[in-house]
N, C-alpha and C. Protein backbone atom coordinates (compact mmCIF):
# COMPACT_ATOMS: atom_id res chain seq x y z
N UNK A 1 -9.70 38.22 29.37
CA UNK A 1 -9.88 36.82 29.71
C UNK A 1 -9.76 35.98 28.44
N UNK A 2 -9.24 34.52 28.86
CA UNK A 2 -8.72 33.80 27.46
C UNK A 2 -10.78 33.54 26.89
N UNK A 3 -9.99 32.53 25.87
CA UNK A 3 -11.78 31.95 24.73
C UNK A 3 -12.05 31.10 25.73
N UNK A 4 -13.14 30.80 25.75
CA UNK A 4 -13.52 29.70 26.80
C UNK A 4 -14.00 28.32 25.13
N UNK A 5 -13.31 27.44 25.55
CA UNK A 5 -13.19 26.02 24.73
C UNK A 5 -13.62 24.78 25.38
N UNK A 6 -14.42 23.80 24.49
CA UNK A 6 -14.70 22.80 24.94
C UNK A 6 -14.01 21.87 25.17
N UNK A 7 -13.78 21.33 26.49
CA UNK A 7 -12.35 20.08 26.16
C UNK A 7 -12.90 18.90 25.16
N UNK A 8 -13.95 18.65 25.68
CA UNK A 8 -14.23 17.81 24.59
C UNK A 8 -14.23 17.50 22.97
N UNK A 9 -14.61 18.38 22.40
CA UNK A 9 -14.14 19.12 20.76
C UNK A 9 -12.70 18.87 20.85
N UNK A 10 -11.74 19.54 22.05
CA UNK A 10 -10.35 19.80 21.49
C UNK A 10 -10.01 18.33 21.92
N UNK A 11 -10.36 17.53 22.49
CA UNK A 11 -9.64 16.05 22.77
C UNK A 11 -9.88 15.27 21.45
N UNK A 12 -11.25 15.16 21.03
CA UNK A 12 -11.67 14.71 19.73
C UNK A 12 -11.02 15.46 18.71
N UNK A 13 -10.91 16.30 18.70
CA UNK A 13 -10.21 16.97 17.23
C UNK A 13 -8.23 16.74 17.33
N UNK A 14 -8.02 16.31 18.44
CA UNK A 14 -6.65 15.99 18.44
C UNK A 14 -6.55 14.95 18.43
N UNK A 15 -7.54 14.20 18.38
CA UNK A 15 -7.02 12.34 18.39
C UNK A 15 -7.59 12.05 16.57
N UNK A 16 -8.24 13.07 16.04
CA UNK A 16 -8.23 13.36 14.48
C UNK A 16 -7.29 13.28 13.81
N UNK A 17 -6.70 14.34 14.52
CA UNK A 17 -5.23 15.09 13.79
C UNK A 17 -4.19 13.52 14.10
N UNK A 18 -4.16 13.17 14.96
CA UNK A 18 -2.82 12.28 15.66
C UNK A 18 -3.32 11.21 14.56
N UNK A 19 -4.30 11.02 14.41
CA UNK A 19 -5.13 9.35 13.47
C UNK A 19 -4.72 9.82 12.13
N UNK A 20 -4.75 10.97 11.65
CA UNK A 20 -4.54 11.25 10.52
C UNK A 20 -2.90 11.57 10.00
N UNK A 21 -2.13 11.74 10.87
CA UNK A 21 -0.96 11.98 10.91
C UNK A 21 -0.58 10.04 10.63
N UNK A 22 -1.37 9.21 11.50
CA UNK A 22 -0.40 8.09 11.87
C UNK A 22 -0.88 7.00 10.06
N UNK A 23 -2.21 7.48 9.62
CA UNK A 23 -2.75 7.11 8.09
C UNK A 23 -1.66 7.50 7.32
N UNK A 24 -1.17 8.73 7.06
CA UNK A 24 -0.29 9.29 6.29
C UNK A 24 0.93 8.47 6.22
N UNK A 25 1.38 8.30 7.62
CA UNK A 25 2.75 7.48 7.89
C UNK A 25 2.55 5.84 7.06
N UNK A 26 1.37 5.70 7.31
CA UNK A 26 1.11 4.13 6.60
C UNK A 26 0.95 3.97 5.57
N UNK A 27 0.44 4.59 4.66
CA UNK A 27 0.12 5.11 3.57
C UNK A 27 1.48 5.12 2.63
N UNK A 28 2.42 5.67 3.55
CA UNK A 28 3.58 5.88 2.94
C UNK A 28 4.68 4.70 2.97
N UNK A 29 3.86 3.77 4.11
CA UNK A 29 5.34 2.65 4.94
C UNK A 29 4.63 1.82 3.77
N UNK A 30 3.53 1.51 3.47
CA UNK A 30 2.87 -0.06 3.00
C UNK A 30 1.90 0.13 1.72
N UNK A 31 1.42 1.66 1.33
CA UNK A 31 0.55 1.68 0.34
C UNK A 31 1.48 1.75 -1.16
N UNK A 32 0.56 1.13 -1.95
CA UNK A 32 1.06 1.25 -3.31
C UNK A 32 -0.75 1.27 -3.88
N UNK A 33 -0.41 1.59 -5.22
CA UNK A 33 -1.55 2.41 -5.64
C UNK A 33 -2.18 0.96 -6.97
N UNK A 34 -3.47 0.95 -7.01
CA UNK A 34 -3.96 -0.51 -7.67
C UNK A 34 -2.93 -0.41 -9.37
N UNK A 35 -2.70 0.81 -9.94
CA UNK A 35 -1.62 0.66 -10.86
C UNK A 35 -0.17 -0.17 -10.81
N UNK A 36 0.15 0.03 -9.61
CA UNK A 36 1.41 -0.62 -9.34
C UNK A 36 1.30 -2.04 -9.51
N UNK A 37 0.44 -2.29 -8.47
CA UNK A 37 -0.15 -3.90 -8.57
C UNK A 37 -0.51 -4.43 -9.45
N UNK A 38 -1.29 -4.10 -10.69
CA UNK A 38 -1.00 -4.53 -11.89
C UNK A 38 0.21 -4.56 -12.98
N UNK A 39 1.01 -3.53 -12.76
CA UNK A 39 2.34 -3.58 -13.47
C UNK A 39 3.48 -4.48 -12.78
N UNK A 40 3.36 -5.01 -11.86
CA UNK A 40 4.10 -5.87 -10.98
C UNK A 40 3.57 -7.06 -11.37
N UNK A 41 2.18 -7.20 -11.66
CA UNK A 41 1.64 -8.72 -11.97
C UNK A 41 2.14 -8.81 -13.46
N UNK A 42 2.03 -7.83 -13.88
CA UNK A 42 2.46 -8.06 -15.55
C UNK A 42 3.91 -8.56 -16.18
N UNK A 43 4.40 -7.78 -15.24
CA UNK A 43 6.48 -7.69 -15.18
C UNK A 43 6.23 -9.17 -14.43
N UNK A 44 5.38 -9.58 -13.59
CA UNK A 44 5.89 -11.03 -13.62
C UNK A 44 5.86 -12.31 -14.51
N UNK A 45 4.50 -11.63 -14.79
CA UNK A 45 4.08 -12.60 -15.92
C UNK A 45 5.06 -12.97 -17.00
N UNK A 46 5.42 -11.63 -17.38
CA UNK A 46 6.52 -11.47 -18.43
C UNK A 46 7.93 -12.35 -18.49
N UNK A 47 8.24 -12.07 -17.20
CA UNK A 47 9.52 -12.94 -16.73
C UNK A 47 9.39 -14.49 -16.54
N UNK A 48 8.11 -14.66 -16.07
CA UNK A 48 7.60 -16.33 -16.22
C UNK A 48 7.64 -16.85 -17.28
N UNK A 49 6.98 -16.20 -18.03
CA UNK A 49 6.65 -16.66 -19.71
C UNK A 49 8.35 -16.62 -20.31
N UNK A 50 9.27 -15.60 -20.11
CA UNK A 50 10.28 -15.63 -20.54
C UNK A 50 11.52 -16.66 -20.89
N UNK A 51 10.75 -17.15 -19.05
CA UNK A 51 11.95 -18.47 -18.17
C UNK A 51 10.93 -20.06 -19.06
N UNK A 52 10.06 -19.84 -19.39
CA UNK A 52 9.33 -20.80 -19.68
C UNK A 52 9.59 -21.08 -20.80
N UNK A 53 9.74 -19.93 -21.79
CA UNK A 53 9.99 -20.50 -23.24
C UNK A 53 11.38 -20.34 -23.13
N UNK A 54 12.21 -20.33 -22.47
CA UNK A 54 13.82 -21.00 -22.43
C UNK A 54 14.34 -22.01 -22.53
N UNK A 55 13.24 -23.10 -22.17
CA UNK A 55 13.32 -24.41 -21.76
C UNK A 55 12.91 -25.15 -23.18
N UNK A 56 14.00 -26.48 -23.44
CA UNK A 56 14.25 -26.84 -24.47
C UNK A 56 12.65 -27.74 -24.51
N UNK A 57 12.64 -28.42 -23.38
CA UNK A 57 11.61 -29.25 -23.20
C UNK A 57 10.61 -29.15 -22.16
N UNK A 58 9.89 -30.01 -22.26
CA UNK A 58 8.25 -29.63 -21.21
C UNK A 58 8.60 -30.33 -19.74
N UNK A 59 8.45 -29.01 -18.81
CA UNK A 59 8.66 -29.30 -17.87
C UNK A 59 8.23 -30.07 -17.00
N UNK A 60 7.24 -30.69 -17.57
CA UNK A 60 6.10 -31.49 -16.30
C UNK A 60 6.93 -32.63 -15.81
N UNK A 61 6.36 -32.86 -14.50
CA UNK A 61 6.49 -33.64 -13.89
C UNK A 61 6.22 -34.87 -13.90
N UNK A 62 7.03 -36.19 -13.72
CA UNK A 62 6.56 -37.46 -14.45
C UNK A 62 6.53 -38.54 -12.96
C-alpha cells in the first residue's frame, strides 16, 4: 500500500515551491543589488558634472 500523506502539507508546500519559483523569476526580471544603485548614481553624477563644466557660461535662468 502507497505512504499515506497529508493533502494539506502537500498543497501548502506546493504553493511554497510555485511562490518561490515565481521570487526567483522577479528577482531576475527587476532586481539589482544596492551596489548597482550606487554606481549608477555615481556614473550619473559624473556625466552631469561633465556636461556642466562644458558650458562656457552659467546656465541659470533669467
Amino acid at each position: 500500500m502507497g505512504d499515506v500523506i497529508n493533502l494539506r502539507q502537500a498543497r501548502k508546500a506546493k504553493a511554497r515551491t510555485d511562490k518561490a519559483q515565481q521570487a526567483d523569476a522577479n528577482r531576475a526580471k527587476f532586481g539589482r543589488t544596492k551596489a548597482q544603485h550606487q554606481a549608477e548614481d555615481t556614473e550619473r553624477t559624473r556625466q552631469e558634472a561633465a556636461v556642466d563644466a562644458a558650458y562656457r557660461e552659467d546656465r541659470t535662468l533669467e
